[in-house]
C-alpha atoms as a PDB file:
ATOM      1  CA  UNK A   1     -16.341   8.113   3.061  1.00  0.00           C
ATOM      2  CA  UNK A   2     -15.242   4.417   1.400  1.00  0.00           C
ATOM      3  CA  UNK A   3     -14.227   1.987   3.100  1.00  0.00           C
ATOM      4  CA  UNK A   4     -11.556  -0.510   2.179  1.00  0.00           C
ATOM      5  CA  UNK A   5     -11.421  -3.924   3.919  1.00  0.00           C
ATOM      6  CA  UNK A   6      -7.322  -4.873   3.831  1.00  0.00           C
ATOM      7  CA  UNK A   7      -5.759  -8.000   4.057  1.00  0.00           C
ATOM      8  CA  UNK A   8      -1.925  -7.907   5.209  1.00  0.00           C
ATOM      9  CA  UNK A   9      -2.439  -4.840   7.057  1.00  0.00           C
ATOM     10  CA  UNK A  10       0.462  -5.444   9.768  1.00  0.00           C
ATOM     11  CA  UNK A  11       2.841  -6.227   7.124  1.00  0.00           C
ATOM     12  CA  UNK A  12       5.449  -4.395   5.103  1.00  0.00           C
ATOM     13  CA  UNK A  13       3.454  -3.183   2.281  1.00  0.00           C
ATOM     14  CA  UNK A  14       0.052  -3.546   4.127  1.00  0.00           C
ATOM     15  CA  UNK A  15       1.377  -0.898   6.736  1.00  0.00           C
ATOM     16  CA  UNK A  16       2.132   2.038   4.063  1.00  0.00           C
ATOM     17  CA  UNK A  17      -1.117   0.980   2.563  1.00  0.00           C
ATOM     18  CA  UNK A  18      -3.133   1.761   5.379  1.00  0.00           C
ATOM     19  CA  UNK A  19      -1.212   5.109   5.998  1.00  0.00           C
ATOM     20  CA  UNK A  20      -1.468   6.434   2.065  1.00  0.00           C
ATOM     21  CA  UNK A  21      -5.505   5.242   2.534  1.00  0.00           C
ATOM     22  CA  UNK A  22      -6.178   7.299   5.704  1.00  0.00           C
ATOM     23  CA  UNK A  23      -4.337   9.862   3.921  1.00  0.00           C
ATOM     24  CA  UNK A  24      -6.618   9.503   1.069  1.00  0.00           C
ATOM     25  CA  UNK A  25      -9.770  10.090   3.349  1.00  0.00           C
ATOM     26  CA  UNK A  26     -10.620   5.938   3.333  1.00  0.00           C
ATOM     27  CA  UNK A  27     -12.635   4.402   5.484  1.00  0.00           C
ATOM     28  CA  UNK A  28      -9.923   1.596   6.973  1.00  0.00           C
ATOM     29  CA  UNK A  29     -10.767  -2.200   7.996  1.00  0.00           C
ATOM     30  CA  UNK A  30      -7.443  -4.364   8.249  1.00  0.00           C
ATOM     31  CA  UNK A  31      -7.114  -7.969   9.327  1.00  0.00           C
ATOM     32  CA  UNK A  32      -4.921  -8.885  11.989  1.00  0.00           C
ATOM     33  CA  UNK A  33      -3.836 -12.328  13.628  1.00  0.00           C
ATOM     34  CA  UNK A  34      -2.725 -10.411  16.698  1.00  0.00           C
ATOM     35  CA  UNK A  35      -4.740  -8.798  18.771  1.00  0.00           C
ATOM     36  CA  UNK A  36      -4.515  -4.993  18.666  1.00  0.00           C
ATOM     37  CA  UNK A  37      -6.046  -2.008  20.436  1.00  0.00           C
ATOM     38  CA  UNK A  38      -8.461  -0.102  18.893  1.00  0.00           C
ATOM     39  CA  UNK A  39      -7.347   2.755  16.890  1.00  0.00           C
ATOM     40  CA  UNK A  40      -8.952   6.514  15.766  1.00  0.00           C
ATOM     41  CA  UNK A  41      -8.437   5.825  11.901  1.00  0.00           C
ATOM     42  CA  UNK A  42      -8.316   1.874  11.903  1.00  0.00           C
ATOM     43  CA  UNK A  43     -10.703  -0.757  12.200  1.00  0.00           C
ATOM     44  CA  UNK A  44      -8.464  -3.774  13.414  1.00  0.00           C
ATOM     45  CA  UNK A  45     -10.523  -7.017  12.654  1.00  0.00           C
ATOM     46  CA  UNK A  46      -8.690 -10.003  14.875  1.00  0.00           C
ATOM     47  CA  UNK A  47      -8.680 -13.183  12.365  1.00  0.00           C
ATOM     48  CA  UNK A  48      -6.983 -15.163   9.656  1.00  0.00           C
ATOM     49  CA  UNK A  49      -7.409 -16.072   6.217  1.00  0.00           C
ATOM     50  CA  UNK A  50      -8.300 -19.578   7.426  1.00  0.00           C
ATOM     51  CA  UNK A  51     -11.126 -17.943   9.737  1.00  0.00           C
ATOM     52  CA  UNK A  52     -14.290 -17.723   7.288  1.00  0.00           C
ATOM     53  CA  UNK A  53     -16.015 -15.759  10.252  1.00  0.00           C
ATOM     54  CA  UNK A  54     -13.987 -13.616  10.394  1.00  0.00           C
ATOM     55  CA  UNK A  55     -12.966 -12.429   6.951  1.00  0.00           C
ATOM     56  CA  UNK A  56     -16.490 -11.873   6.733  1.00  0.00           C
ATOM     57  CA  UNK A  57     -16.307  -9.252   9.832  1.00  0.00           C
ATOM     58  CA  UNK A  58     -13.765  -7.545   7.596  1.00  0.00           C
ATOM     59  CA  UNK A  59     -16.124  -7.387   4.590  1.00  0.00           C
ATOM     60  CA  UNK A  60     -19.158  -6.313   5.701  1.00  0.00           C
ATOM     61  CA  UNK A  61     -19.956  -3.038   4.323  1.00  0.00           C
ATOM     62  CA  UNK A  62     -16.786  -2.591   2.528  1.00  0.00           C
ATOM     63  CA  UNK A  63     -16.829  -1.073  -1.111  1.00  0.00           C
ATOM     64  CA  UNK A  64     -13.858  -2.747  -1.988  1.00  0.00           C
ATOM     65  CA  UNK A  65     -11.520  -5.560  -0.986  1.00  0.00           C
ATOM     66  CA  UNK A  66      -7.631  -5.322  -1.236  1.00  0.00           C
ATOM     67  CA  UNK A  67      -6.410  -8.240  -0.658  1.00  0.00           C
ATOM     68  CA  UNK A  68      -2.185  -8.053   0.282  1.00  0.00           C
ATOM     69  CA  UNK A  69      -1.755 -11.038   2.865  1.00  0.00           C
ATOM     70  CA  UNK A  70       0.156 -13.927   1.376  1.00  0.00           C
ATOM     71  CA  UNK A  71       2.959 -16.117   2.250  1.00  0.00           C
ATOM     72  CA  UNK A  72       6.964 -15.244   1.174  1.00  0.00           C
ATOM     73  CA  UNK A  73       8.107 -18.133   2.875  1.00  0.00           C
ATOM     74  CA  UNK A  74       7.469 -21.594   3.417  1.00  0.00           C
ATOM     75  CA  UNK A  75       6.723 -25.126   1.729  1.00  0.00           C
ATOM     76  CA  UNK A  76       4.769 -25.886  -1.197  1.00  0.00           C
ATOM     77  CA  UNK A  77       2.301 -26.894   0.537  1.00  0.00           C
ATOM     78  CA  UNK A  78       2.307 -23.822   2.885  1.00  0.00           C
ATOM     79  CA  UNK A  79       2.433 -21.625  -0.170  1.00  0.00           C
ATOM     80  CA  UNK A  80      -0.841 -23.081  -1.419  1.00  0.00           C
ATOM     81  CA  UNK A  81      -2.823 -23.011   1.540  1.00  0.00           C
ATOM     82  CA  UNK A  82      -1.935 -19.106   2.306  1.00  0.00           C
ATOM     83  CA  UNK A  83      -1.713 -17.286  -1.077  1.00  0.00           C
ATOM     84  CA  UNK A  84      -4.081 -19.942  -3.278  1.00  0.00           C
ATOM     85  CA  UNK A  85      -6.424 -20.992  -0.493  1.00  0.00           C
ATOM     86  CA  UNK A  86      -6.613 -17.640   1.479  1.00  0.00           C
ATOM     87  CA  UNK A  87      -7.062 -15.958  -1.677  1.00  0.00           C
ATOM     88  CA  UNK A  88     -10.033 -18.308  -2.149  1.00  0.00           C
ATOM     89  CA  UNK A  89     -11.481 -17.695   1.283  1.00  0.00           C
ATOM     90  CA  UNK A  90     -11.369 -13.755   0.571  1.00  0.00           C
ATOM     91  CA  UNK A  91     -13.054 -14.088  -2.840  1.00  0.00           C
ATOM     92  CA  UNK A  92     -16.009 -16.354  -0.783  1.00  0.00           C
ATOM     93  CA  UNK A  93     -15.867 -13.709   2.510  1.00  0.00           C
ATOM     94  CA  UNK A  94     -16.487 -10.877  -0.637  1.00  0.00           C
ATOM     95  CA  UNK A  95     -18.862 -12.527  -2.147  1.00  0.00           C
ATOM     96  CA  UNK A  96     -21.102 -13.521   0.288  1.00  0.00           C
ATOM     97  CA  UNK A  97     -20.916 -10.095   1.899  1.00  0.00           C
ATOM     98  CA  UNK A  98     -21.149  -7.875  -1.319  1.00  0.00           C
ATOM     99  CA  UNK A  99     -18.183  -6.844  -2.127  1.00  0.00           C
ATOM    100  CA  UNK A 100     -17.664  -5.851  -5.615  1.00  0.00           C
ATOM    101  CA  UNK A 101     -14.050  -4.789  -6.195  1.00  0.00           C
ATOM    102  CA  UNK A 102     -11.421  -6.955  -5.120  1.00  0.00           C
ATOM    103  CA  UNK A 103      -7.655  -5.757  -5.946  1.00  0.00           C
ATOM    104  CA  UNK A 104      -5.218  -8.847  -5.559  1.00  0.00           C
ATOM    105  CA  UNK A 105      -1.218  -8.029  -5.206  1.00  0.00           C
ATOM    106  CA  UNK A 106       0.248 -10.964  -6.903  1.00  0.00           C
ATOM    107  CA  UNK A 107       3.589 -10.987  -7.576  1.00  0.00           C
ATOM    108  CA  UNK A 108       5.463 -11.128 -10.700  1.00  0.00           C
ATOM    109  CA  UNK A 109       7.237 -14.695  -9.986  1.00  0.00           C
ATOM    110  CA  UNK A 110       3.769 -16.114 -11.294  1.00  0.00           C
ATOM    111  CA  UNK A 111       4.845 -14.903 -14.683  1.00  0.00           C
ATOM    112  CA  UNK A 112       7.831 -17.739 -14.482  1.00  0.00           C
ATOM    113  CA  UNK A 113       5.487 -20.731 -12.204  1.00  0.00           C
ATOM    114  CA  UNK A 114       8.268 -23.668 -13.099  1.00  0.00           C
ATOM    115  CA  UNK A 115      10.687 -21.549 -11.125  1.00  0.00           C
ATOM    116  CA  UNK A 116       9.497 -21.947  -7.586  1.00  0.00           C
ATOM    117  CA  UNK A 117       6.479 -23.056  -5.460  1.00  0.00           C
ATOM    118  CA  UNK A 118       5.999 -19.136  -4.451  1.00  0.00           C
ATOM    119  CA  UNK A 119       5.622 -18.223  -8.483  1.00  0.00           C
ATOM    120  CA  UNK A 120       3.461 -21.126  -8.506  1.00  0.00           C
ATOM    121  CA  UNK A 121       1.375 -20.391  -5.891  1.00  0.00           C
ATOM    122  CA  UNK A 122       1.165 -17.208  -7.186  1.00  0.00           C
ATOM    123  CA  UNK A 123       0.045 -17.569 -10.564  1.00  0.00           C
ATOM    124  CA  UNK A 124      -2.567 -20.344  -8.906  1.00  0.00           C
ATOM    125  CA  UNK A 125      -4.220 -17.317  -7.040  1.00  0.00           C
ATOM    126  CA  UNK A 126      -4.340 -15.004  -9.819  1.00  0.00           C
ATOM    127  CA  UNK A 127      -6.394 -18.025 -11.750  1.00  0.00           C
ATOM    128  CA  UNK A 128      -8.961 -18.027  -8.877  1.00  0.00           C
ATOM    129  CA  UNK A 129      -9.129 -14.524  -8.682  1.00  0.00           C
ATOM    130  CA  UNK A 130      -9.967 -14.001 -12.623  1.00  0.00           C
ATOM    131  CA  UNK A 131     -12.100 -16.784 -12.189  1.00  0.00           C
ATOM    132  CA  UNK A 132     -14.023 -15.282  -9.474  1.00  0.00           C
ATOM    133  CA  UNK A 133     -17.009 -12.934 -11.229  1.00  0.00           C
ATOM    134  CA  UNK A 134     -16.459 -10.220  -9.312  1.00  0.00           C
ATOM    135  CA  UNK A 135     -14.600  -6.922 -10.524  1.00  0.00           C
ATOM    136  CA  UNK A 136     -11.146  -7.375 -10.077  1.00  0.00           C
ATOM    137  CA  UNK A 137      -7.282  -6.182 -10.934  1.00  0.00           C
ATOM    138  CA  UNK A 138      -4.362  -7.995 -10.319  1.00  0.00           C
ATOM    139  CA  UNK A 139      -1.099  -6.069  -9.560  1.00  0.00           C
ATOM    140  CA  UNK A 140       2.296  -8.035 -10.430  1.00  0.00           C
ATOM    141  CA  UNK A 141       4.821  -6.062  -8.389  1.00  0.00           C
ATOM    142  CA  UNK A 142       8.311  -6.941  -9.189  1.00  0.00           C
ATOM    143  CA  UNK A 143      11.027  -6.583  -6.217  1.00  0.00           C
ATOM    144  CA  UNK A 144       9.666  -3.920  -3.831  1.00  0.00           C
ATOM    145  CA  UNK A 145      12.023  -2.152  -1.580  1.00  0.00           C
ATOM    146  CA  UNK A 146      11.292   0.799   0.946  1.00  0.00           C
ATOM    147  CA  UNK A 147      11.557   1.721   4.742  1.00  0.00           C
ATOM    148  CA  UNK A 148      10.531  -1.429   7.210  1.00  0.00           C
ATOM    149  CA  UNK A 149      11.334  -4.146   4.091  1.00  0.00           C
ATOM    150  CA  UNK A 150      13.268  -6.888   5.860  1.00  0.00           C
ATOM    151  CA  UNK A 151      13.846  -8.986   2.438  1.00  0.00           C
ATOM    152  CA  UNK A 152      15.795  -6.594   0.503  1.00  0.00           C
ATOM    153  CA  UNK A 153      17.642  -5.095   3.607  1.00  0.00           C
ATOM    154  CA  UNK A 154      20.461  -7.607   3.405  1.00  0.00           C
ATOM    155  CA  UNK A 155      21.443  -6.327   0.717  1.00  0.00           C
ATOM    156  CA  UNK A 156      21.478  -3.076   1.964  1.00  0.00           C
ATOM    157  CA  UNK A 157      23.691  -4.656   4.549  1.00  0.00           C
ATOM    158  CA  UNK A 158      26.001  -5.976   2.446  1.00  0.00           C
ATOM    159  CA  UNK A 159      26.723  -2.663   0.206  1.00  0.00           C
ATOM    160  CA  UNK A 160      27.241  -0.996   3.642  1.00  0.00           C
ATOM    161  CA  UNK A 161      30.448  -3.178   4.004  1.00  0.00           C
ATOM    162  CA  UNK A 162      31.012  -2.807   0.625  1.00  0.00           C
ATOM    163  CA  UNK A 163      30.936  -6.068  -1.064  1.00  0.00           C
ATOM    164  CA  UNK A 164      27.448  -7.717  -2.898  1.00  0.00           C
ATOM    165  CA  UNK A 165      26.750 -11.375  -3.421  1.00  0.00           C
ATOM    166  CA  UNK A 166      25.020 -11.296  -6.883  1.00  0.00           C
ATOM    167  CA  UNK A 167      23.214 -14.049  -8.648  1.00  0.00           C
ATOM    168  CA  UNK A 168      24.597 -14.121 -12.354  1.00  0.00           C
ATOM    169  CA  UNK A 169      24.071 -12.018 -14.828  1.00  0.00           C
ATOM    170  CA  UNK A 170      20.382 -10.371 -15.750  1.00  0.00           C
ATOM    171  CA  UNK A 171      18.246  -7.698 -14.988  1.00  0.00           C
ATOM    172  CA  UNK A 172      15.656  -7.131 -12.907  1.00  0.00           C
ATOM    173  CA  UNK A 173      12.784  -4.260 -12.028  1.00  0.00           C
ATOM    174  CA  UNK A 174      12.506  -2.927  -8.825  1.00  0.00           C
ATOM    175  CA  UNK A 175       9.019  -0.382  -7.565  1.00  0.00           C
ATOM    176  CA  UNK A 176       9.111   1.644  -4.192  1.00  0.00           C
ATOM    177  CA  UNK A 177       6.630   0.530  -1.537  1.00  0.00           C
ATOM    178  CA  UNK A 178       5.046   3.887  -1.810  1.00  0.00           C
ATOM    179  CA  UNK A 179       4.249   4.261  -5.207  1.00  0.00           C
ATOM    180  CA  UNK A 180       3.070   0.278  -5.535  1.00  0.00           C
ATOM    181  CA  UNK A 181       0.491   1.467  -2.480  1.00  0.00           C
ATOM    182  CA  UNK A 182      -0.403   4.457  -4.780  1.00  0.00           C
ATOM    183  CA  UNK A 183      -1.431   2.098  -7.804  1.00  0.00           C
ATOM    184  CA  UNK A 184      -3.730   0.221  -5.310  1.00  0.00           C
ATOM    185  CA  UNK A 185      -5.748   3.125  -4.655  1.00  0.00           C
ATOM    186  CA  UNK A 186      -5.391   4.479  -7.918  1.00  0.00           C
ATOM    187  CA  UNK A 187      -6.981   1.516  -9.780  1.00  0.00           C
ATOM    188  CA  UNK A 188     -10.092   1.638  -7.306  1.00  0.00           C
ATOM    189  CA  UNK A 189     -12.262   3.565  -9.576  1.00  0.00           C
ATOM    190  CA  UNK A 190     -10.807   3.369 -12.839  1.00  0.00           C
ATOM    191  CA  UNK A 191     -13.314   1.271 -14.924  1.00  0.00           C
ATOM    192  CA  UNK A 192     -10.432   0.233 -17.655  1.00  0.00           C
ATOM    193  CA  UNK A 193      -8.856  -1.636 -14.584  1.00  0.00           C
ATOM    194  CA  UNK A 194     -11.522  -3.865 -14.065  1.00  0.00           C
ATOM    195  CA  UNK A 195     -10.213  -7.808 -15.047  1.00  0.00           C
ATOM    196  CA  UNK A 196      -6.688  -6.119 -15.753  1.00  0.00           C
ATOM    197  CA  UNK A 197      -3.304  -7.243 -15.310  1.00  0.00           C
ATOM    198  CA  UNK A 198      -0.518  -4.500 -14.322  1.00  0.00           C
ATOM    199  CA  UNK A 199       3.006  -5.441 -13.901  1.00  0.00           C
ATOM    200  CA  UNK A 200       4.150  -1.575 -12.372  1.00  0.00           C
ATOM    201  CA  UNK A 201       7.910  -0.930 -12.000  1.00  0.00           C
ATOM    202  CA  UNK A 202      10.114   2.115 -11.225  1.00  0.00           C
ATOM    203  CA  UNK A 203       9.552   3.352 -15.245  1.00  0.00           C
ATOM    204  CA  UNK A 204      12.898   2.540 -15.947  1.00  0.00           C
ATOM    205  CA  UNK A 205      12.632   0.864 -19.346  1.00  0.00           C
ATOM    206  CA  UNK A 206      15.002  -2.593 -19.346  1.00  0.00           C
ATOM    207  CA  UNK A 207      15.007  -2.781 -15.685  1.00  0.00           C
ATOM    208  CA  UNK A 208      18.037  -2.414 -13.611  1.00  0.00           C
ATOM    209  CA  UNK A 209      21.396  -4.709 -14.503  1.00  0.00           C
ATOM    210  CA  UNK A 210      22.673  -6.482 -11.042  1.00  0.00           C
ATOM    211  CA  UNK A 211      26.255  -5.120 -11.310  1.00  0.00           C
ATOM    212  CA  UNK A 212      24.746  -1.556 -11.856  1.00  0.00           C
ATOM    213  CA  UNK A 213      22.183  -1.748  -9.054  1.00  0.00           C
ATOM    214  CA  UNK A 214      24.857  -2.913  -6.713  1.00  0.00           C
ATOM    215  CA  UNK A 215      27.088   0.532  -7.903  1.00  0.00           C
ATOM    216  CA  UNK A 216      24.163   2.471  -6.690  1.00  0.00           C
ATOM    217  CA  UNK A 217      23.593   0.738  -3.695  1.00  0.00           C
ATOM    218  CA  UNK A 218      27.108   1.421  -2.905  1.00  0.00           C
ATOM    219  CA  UNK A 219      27.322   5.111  -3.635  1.00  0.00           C
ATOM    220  CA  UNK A 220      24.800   5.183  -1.168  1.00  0.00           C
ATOM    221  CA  UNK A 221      27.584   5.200   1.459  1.00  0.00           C
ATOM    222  CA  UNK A 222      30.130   6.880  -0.491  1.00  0.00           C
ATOM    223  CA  UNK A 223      31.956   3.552  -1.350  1.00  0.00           C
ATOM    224  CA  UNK A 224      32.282   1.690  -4.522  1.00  0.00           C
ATOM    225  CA  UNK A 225      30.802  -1.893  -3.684  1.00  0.00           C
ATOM    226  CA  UNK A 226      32.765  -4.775  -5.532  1.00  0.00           C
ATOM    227  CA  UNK A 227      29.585  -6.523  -7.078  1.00  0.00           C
ATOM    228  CA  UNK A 228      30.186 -10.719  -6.871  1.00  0.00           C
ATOM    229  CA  UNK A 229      28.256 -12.740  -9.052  1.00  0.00           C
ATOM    230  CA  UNK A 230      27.757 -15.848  -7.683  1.00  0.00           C
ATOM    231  CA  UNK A 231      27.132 -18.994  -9.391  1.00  0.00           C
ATOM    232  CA  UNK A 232      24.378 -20.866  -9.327  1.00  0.00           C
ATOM    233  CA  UNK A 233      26.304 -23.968  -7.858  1.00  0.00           C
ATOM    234  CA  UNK A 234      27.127 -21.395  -4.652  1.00  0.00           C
ATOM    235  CA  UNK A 235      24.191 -20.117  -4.051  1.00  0.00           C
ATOM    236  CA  UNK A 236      22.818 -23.640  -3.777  1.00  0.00           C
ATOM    237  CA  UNK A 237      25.856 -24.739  -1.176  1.00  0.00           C
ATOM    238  CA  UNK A 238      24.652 -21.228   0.859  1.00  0.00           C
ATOM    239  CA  UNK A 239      21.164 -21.867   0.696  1.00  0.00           C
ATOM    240  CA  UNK A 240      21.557 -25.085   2.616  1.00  0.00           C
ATOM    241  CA  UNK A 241      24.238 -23.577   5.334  1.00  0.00           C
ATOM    242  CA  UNK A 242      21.101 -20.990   5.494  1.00  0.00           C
ATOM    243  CA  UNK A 243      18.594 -23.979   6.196  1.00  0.00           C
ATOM    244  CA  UNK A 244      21.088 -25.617   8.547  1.00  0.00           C
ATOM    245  CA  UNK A 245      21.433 -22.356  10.779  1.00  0.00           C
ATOM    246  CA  UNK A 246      18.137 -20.991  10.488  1.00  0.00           C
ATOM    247  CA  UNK A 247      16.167 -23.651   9.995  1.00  0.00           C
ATOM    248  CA  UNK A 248      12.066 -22.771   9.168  1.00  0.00           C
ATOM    249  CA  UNK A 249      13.834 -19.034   8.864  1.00  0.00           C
ATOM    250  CA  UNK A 250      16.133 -19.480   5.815  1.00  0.00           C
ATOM    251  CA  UNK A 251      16.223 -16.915   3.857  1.00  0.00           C
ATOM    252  CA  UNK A 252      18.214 -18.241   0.738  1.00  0.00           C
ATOM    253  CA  UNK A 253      15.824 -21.125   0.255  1.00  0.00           C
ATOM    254  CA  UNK A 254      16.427 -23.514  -3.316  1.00  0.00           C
ATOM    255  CA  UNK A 255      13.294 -21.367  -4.103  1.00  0.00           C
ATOM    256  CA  UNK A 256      14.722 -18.431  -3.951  1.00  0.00           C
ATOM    257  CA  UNK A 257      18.228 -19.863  -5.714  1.00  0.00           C
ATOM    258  CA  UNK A 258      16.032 -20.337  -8.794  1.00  0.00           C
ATOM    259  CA  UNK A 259      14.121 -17.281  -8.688  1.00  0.00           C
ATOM    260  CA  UNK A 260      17.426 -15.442  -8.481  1.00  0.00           C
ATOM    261  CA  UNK A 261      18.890 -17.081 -11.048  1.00  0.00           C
ATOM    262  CA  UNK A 262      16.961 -16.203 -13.454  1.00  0.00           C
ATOM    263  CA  UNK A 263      18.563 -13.390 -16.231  1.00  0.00           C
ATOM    264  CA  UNK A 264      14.909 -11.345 -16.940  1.00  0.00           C
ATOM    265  CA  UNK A 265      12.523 -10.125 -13.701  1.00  0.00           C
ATOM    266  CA  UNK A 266      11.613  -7.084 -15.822  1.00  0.00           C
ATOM    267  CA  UNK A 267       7.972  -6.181 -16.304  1.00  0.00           C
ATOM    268  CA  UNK A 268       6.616  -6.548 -19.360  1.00  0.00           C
ATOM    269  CA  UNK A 269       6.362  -3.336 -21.299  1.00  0.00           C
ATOM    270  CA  UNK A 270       2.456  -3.815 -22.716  1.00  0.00           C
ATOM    271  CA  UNK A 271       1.324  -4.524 -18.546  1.00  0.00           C
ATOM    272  CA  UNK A 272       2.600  -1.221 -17.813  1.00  0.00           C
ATOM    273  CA  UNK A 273      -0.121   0.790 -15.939  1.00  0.00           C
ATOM    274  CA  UNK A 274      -0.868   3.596 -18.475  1.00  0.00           C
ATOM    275  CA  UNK A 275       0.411   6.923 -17.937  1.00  0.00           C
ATOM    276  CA  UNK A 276      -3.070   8.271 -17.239  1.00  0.00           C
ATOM    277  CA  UNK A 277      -3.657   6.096 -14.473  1.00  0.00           C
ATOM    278  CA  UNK A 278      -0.794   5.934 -12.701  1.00  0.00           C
ATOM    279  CA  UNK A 279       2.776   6.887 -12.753  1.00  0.00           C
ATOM    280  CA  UNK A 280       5.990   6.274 -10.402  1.00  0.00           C
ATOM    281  CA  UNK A 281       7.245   9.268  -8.728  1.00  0.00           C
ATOM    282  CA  UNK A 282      10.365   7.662  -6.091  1.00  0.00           C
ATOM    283  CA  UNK A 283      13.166   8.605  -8.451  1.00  0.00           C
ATOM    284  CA  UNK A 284      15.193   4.696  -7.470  1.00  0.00           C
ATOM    285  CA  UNK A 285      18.407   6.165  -6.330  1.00  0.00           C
ATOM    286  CA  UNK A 286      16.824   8.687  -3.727  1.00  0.00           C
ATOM    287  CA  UNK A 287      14.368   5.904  -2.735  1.00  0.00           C
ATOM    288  CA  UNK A 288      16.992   3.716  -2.074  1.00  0.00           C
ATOM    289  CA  UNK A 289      19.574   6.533  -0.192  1.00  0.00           C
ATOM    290  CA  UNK A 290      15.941   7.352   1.820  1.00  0.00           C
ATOM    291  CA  UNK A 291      15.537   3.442   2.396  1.00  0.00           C
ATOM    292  CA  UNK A 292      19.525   3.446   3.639  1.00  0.00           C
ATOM    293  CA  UNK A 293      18.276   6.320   6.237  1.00  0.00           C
ATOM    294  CA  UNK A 294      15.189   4.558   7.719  1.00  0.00           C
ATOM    295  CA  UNK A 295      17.130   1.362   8.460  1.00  0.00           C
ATOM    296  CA  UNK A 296      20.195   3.979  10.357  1.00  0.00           C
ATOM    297  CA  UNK A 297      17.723   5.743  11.821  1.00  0.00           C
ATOM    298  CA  UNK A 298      15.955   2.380  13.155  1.00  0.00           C
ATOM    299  CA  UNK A 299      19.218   0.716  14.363  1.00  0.00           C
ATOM    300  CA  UNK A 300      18.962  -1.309  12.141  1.00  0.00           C
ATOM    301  CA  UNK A 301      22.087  -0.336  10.182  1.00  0.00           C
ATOM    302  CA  UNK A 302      25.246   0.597  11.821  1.00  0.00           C
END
């Protein structure tokens, strides 16, 4: 049996990682801040990505290193520590233990790094990464959405009233938790993956247009959402009420107002994963009408 040593284990995409893995017959080692109690099919590791001691407990005798921990949220300077530095501190913890194969999530803001510190941060990590001698991929997921996602359930919420705050005009690709957990695995042992870039996606070629995403969303709950692009001089007036109210916890940060804003977040065709490795299998609209379930089913939709 391999064994994987996971970073981001307790978070949204970490969590369906480590179930698909079991699944797969892995071997599972997953960092946690928290301490948790011990489990049948997981090895919690209690640490941080600022802990060298203890990202080398989660490395020793591992075959392979997928490293999913970063930060969504924060300042520049927080960005950098967390996605560039703890990146970093993996790459050292692998080394020094081993560890061959490292598989880095990225994201695929770093394709657009003047945009925001995340991008930035981002693309800053993938640099150390490729930089790092040992035998690694790099996954660019674009949005991700799927049950126990807390940054694309608003606007689940929203089409549930039936009305969607938009940025302007563009497209964007979007990938289902599940299958971007399937490409993780599935680039393990494929030898053409080694010091490759994928940008994965939903395979729908020119991405999804906001207006016609929002329709979807809608038809979800049998309504017809009125889609509201907002311009970019409103978004900035409701990212600060968003800072003023929740403070450290804004969602809409100026970040995220130029990330939005942006008219093309669709992968680029040529960083497709190729067929033979790897291809998507949540048809969007019954991923998202499945999505729309979990959160009912959790409460967290009324």
């Amino acid at each position: 049996m391999r064994t994987l040593a996971v970073t981001g284990g307790t978070g949204f995409v970490g969590s369906h990682l480590l179930r698909l893995a079991i699944d797969e017959g892995y071997d599972v080692r997953a960092l946690t801040r928290a301490w948790k109690p011990p489990e049948d099919e997981i090895a919690w590791v209690e640490g941080a990505l600022d802990r060298p001691d203890s990202l080398e407990k989660l490395c020793a005798g591992a075959d392979a290193v997928i490293h999913v921990a970063g930060a969504i949220n924060g300042s520049e300077a927080e960005f950098d520590a967390i996605n560039v530095g703890g990146t970093a501190s993996m790459i050292d913890a692998a080394r020094r233990t081993g560890v061959r194969r490292f598989i880095h999530v990225s994201s695929l803001s770093a394709r657009e790094p003047d945009l925001s510190a995340y991008g930035r941060s981002k693309l800053k990590s993938e640099r150390v990464v490729s930089a790092s001698g040992l035998d690694w991929t790099i996954i660019r997921p674009p949005a991700i959405y799927g049950p126990g996602d807390r940054e694309t359930f608003e606007l689940f919420r929203m089409a549930r009233f039936g009305l969607i705050g938009l940025p302007p005009g563009g497209h964007f690709s979007v990938i289902h938790v599940e299958d971007l957990c399937r490409l993780l695995l599935a680039v393990l042992d494929d030898p053409d993956s080694r010091s490759a870039l994928y940008e994965p996606d939903d395979g729908r070629d020119g991405g999804w247009e906001h207006r016609h995403f929002a329709r979807t969303l809608g038809r979800i709950y049998g309504k017809r959402a009125l889609a509201v692009a907002m311009p970019r001089p409103i978004l900035h007036l409701a990212s600060a009420a968003d800072r003023l109210v929740r403070r450290k916890k804004a969602k809409l940060t100026r970040d995220r107002v130029r990330y939005f804003c942006h008219p093309d977040w669709v992968v680029a065709a040529d960083r497709r994963p190729s067929e033979t490795l790897w291809a998507p299998k949540v048809h969007t609209p019954t991923g998202l009408k499945e999505t729309a379930d979990w959160y009912r089913a959790q409460g967290w939709l009324r």
